[in-house]
N, C-alpha and C. Protein backbone atom coordinates (compact mmCIF):
# COMPACT_ATOMS: atom_id res chain seq x y z
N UNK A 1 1.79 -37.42 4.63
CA UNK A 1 1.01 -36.83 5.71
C UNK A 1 1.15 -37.74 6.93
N UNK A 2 1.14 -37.08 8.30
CA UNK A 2 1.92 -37.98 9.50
C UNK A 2 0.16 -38.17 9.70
N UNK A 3 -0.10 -39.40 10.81
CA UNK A 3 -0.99 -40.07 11.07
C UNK A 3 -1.82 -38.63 12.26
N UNK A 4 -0.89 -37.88 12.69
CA UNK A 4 -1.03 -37.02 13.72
C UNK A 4 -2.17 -35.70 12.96
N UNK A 5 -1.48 -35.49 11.51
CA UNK A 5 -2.68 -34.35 11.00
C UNK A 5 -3.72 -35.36 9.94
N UNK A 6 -4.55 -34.36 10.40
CA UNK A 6 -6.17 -34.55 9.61
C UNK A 6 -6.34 -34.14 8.27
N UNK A 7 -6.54 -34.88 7.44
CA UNK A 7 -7.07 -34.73 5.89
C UNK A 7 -8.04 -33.21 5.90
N UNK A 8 -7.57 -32.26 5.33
CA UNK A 8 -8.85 -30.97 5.29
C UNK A 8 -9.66 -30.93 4.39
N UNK A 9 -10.80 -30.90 3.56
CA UNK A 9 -11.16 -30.51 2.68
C UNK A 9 -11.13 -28.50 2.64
N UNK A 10 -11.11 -28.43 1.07
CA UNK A 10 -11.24 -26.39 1.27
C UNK A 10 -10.06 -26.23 0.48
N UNK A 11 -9.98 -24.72 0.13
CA UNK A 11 -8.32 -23.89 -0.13
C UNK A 11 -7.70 -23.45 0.99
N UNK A 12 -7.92 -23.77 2.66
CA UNK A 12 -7.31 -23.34 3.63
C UNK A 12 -5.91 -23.23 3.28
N UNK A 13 -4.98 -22.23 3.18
CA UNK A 13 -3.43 -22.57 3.43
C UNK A 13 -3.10 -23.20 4.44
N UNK A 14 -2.19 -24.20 4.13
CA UNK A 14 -1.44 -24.71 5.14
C UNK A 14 0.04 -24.30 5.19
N UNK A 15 0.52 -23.61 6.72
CA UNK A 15 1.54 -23.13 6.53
C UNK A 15 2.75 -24.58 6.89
N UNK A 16 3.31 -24.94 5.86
CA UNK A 16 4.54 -25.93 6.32
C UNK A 16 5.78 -25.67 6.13
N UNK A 17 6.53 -24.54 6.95
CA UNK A 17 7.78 -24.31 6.23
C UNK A 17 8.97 -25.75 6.35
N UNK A 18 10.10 -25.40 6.23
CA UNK A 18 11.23 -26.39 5.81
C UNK A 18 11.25 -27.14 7.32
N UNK A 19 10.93 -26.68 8.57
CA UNK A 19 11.19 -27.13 9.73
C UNK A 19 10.23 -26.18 10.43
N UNK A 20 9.80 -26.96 11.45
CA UNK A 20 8.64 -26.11 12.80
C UNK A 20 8.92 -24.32 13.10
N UNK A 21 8.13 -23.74 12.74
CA UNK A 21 8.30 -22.48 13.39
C UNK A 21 9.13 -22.31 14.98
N UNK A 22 10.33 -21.19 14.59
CA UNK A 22 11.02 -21.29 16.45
C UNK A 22 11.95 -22.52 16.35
N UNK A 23 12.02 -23.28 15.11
CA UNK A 23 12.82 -24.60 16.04
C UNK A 23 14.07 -24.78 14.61
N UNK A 24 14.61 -23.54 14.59
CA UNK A 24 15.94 -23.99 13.47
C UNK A 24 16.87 -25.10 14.17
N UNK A 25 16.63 -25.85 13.13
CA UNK A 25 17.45 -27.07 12.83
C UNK A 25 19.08 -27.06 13.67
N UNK A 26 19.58 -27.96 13.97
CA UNK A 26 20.94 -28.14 14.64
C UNK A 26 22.01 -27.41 13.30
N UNK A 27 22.03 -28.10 12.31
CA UNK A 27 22.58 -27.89 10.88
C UNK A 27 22.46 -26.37 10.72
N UNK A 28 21.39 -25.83 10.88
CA UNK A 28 21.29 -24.70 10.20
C UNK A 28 21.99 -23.56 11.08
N UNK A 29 21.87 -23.88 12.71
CA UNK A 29 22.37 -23.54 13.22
C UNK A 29 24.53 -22.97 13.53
N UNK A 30 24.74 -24.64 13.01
CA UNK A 30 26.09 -24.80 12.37
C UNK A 30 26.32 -23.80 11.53
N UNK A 31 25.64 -24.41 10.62
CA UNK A 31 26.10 -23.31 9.35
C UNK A 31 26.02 -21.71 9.50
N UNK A 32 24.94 -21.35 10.53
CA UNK A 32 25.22 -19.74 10.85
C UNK A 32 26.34 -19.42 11.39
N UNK A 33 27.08 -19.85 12.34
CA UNK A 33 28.15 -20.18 13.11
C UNK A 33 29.41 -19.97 12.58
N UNK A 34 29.26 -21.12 11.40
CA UNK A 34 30.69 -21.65 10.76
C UNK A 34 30.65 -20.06 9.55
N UNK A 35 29.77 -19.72 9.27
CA UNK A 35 29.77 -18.55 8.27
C UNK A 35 29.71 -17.41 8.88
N UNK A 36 29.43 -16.98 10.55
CA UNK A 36 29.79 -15.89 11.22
C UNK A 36 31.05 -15.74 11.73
N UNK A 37 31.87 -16.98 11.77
CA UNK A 37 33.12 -16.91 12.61
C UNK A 37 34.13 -16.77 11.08
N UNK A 38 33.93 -17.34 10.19
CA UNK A 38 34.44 -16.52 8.64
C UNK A 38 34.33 -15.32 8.63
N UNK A 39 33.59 -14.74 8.60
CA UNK A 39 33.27 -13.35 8.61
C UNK A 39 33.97 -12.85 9.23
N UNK A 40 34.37 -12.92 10.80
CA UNK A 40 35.14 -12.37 11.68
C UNK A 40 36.43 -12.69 11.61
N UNK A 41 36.97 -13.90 11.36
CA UNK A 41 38.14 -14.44 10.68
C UNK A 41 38.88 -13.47 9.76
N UNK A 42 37.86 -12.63 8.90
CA UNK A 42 38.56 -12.62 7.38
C UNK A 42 38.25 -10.80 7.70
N UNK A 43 37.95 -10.43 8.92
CA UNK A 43 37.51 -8.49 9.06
C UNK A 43 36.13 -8.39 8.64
N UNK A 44 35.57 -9.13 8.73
CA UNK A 44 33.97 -8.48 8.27
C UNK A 44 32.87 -8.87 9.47
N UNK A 45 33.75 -8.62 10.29
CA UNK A 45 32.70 -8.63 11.83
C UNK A 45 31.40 -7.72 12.04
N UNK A 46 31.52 -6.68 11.25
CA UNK A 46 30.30 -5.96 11.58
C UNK A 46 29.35 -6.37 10.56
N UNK A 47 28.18 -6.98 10.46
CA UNK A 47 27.42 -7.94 9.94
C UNK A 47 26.00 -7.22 9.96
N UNK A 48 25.36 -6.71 8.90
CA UNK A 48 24.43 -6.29 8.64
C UNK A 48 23.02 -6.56 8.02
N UNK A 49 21.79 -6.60 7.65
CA UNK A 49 21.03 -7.09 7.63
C UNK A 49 20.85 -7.71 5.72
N UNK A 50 21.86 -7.19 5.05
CA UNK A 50 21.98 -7.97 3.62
C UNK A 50 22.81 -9.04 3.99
N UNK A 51 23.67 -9.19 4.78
CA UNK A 51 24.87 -9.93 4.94
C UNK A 51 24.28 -10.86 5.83
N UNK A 52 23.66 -10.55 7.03
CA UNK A 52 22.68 -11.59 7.41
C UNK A 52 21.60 -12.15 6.74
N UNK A 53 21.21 -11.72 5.66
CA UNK A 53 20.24 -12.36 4.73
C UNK A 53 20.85 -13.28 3.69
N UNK A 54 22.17 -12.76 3.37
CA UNK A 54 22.86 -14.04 2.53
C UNK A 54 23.54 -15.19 3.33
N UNK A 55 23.63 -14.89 4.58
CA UNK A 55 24.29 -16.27 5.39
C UNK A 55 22.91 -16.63 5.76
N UNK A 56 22.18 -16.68 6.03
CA UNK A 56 20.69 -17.69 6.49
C UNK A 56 20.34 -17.78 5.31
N UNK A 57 20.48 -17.36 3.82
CA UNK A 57 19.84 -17.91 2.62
C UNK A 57 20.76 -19.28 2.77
N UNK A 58 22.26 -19.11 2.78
CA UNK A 58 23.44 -19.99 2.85
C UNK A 58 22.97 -21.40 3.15
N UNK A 59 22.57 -21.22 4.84
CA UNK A 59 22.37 -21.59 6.21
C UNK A 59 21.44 -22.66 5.77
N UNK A 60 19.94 -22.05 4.86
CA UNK A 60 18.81 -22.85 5.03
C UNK A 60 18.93 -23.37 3.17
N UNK A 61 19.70 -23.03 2.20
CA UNK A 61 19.75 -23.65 1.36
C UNK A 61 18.80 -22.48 0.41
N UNK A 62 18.40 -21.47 0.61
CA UNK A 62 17.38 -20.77 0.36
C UNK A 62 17.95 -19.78 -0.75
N UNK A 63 17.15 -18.97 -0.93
CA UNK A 63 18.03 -18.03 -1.79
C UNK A 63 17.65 -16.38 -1.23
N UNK A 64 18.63 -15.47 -1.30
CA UNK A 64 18.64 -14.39 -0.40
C UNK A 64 18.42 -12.90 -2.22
N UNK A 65 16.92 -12.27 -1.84
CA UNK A 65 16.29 -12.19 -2.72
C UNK A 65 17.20 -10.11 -3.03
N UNK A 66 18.01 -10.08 -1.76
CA UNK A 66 18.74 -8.85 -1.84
C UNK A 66 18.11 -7.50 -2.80
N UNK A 67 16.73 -7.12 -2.26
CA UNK A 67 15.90 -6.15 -2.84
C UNK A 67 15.63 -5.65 -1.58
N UNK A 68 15.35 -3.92 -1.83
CA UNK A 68 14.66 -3.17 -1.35
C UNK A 68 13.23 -3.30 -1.00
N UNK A 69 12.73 -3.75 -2.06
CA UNK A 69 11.25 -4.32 -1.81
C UNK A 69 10.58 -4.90 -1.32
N UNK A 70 9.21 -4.61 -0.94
CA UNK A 70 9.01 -6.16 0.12
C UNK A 70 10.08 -6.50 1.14
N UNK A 71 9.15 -7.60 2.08
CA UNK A 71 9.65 -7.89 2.88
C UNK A 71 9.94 -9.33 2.84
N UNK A 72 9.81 -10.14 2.08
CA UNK A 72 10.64 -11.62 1.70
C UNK A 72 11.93 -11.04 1.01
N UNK A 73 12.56 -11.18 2.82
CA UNK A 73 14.04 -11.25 1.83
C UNK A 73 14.89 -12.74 1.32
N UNK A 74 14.08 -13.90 2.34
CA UNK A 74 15.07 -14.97 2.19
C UNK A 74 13.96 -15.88 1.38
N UNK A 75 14.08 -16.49 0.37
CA UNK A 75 12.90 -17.63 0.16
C UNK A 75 13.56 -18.80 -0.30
N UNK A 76 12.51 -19.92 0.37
CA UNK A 76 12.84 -21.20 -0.02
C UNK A 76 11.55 -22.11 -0.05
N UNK A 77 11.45 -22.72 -1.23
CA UNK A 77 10.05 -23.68 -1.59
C UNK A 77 9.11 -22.22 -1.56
N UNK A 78 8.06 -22.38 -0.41
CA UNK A 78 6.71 -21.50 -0.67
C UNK A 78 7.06 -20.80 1.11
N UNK A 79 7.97 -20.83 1.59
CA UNK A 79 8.34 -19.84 2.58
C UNK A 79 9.22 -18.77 2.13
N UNK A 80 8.92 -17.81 3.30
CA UNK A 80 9.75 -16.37 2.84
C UNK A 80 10.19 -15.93 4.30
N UNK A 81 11.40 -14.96 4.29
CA UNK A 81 11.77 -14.67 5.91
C UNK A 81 11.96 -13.44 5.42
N UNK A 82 11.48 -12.31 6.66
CA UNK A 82 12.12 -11.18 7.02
C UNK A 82 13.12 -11.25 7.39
N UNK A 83 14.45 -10.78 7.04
CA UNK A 83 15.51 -11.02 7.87
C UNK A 83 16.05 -9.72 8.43
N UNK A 84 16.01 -9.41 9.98
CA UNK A 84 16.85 -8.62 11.02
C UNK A 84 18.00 -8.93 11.78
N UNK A 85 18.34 -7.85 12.41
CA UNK A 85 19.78 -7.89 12.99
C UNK A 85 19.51 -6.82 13.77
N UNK A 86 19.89 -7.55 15.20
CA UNK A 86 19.64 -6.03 16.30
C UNK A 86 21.31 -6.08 17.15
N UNK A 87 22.06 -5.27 17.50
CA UNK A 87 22.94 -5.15 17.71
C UNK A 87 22.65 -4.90 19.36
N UNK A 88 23.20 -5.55 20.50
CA UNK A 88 22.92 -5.18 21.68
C UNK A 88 24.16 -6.04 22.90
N UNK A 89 24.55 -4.89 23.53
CA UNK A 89 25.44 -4.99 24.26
C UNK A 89 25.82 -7.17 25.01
N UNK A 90 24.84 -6.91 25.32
CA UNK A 90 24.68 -8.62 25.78
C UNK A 90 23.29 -9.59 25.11
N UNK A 91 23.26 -9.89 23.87
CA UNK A 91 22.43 -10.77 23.55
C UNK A 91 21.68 -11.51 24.40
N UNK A 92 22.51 -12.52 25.60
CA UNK A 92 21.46 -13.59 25.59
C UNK A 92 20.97 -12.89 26.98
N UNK A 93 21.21 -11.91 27.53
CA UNK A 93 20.43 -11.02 28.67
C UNK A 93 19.49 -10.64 28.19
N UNK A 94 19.27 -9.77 27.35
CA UNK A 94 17.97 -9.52 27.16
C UNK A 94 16.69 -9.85 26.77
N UNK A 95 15.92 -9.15 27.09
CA UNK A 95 14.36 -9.70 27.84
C UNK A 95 13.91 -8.72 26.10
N UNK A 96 14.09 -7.95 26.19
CA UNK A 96 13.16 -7.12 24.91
C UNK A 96 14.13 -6.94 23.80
N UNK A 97 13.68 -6.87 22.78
CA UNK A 97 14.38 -6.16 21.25
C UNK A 97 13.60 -5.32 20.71
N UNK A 98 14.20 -4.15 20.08
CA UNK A 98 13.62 -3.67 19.48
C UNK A 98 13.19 -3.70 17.82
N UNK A 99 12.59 -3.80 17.29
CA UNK A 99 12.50 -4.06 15.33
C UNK A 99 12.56 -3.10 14.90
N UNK A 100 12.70 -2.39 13.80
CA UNK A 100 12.84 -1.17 12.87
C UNK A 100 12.12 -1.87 11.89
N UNK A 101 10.40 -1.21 11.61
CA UNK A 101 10.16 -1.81 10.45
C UNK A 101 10.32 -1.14 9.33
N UNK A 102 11.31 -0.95 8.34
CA UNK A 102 11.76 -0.45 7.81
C UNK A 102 10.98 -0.53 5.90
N UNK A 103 11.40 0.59 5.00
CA UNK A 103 10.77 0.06 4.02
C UNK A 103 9.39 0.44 3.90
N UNK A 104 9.04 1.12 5.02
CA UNK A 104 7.41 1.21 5.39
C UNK A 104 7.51 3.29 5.42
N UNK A 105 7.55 3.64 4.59
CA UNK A 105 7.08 5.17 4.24
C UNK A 105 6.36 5.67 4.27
N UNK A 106 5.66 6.15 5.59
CA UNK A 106 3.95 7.14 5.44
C UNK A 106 4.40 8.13 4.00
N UNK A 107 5.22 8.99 3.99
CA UNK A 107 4.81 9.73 3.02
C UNK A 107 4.59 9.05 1.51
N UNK A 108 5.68 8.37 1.37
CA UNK A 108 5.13 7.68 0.15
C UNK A 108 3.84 7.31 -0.18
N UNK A 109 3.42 6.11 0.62
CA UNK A 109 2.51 5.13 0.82
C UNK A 109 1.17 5.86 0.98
N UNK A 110 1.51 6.95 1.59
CA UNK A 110 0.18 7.57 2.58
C UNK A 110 0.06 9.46 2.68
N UNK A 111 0.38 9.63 1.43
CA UNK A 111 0.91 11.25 1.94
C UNK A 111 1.16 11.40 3.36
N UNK A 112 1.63 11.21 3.92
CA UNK A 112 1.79 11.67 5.63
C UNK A 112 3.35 12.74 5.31
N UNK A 113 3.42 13.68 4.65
CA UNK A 113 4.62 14.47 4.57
C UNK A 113 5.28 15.01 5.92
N UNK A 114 4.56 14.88 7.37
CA UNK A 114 5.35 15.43 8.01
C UNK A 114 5.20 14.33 9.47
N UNK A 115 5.65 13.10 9.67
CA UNK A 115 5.30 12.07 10.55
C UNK A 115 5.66 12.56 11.94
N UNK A 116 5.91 13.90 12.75
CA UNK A 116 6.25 14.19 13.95
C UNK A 116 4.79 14.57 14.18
N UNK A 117 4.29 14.92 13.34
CA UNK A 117 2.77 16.27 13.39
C UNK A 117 2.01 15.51 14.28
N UNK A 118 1.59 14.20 13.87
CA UNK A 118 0.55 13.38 14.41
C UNK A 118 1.09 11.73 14.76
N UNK A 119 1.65 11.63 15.89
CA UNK A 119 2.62 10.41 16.05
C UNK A 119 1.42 9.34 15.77
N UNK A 120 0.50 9.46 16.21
CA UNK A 120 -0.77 8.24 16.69
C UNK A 120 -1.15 7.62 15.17
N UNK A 121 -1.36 8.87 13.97
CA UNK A 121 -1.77 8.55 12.53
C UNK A 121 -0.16 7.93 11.95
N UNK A 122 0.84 8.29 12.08
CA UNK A 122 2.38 7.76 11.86
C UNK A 122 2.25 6.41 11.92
N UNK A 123 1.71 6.23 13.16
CA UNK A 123 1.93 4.59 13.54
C UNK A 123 1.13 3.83 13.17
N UNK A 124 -0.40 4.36 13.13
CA UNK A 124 -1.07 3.36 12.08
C UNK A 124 -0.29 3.18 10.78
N UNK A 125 -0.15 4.64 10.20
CA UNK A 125 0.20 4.32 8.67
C UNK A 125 1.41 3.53 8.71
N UNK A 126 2.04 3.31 9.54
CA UNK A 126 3.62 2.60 9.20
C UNK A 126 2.65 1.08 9.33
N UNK A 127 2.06 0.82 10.38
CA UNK A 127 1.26 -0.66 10.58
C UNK A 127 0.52 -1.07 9.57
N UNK A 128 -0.20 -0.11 8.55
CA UNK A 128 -0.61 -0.38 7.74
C UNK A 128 -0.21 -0.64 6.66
N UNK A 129 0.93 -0.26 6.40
CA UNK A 129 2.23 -0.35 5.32
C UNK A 129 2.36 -1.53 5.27
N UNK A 130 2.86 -2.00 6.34
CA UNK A 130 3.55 -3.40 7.08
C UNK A 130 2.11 -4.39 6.96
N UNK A 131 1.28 -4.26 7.09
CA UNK A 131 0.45 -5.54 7.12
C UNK A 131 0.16 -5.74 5.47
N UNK A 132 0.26 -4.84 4.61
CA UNK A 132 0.12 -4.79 3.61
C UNK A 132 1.15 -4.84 3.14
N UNK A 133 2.31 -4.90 3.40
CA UNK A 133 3.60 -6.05 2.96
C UNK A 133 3.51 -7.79 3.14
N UNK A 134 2.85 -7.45 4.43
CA UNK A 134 2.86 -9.06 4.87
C UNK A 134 1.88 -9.67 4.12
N UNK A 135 0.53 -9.01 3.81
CA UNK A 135 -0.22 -9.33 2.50
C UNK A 135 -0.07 -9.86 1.52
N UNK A 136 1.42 -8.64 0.94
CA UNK A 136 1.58 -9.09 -0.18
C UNK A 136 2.64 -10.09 -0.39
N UNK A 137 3.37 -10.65 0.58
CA UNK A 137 4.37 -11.72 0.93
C UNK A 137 3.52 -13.14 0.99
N UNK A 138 2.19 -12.79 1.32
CA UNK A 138 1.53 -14.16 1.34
C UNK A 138 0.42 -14.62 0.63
N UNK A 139 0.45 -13.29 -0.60
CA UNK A 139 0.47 -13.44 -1.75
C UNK A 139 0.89 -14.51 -2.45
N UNK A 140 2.19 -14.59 -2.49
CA UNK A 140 3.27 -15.06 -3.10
C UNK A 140 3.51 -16.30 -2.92
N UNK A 141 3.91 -16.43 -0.74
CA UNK A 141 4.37 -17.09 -0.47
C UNK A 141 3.03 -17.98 0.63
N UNK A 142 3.43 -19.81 0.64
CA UNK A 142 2.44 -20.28 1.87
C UNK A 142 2.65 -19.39 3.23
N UNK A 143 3.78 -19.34 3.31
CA UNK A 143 4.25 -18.83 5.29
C UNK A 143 5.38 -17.62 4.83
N UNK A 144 5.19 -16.62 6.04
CA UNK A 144 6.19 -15.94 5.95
C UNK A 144 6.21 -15.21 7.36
N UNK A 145 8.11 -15.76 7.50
CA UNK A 145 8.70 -15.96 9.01
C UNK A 145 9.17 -14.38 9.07
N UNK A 146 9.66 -14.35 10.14
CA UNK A 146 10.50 -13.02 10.68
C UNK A 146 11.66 -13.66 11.35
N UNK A 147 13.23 -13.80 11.02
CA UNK A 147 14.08 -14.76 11.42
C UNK A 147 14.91 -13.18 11.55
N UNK A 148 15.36 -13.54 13.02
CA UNK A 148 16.07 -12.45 13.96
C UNK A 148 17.69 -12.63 14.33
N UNK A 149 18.19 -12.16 14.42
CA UNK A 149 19.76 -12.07 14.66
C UNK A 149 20.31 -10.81 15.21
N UNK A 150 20.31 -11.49 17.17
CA UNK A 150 20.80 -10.02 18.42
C UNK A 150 22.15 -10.30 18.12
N UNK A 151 23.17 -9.80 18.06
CA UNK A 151 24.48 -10.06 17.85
C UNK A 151 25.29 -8.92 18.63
N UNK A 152 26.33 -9.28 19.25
CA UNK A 152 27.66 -8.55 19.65
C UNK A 152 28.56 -9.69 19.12
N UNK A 153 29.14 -8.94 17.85
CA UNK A 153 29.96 -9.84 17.26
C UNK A 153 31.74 -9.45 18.10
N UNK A 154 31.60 -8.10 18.47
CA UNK A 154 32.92 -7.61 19.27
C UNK A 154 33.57 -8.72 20.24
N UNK A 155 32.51 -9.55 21.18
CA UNK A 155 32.47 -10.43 21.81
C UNK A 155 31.89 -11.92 21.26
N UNK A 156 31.71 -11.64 20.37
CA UNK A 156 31.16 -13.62 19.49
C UNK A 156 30.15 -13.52 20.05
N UNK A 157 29.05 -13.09 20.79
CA UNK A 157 27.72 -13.60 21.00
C UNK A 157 27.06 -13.09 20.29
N UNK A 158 26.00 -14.19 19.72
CA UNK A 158 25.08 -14.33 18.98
C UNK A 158 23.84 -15.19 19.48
N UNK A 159 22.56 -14.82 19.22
CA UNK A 159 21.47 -15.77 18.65
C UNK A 159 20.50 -15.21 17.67
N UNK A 160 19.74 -15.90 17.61
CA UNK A 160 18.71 -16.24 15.98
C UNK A 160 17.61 -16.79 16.86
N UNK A 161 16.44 -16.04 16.47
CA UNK A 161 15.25 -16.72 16.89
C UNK A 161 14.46 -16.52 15.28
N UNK A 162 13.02 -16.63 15.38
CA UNK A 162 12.16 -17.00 14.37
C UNK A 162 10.60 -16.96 15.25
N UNK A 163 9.77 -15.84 14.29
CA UNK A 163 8.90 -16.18 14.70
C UNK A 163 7.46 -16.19 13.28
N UNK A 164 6.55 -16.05 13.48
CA UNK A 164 5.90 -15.58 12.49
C UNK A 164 5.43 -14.29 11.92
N UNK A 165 5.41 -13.81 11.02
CA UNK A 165 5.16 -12.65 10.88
C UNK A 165 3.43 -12.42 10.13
N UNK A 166 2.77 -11.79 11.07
CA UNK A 166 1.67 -11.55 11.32
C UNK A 166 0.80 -9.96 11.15
């Protein structure tokens, strides 16, 4: 324990993943790099969100949990990552991304059989899906990230951010 944090008493979780939230490592960084420019090297430039989940399992030493289920796709120690991929003309221009939270089924989850009928009840139930994934991810897990990847691989640009998933 650094001199900087305070002894807690309680069951508070403490979230400590492998490195600071937002601040992937130089290394890990490398290693996304050196395993995206393989990819493109060898024809497998178009890079998708399993394939980005096994190079950042790679990346962080982690293991890439390649299920439908849930939303810990990457885990390592008592962290878990959502892992995305947004495809967009110029990566480091843009100001907004969009997410697809995917996996999240009103009808299943919620009888909602027809999600155009009532957009406003759609969007709770998809939010409610989703927080009750993230629930059950932290269940499981101390922390669980949302680790992002905008890519135009046509042109090699890439970045990776990280944030928390909440």
């Amino acid at each position: 324990m650094s001199s900087n944090e305070p002894r807690l008493r309680g069951s508070a979780r403490r979230r400590r993943g492998p490195y600071p939230l937002g601040q992937l490592p130089d290394a890990v960084m490398q290693m996304l790099g050196k395993q995206l420019v393989h990819r493109i090297a060898v024809g497998q430039g178009d890079i998708n969100g399993d394939d980005f989940g096994t190079i950042f399992a790679n990346a962080i030493g982690g293991i890439h949990r390649n299920s439908p289920l849930g939303i810990a796709d990457v885990v390592l120690d008592r962290c878990a990552w959502s892992v995305k991929t947004i495809k967009r003309p110029q990566p480091f221009t843009a100001t907004t991304v969009r997410l697809i939270s995917g996996r999240n089924s009103p009808n299943y989850s919620l009888g909602i059989s027809d999600p155009h009928d009532d957009t406003e009840q759609t969007g709770r139930a998809v939010l409610e899906v989703w927080n009750a994934r993230v629930d059950e991810a932290l269940a499981e897990h101390n922390e669980l990230r949302i680790v992002v990847m905008v890519r135009n691989l046509e042109s090699r640009e890439f970045l990776v951010f990280e944030e928390e998933a909440i």
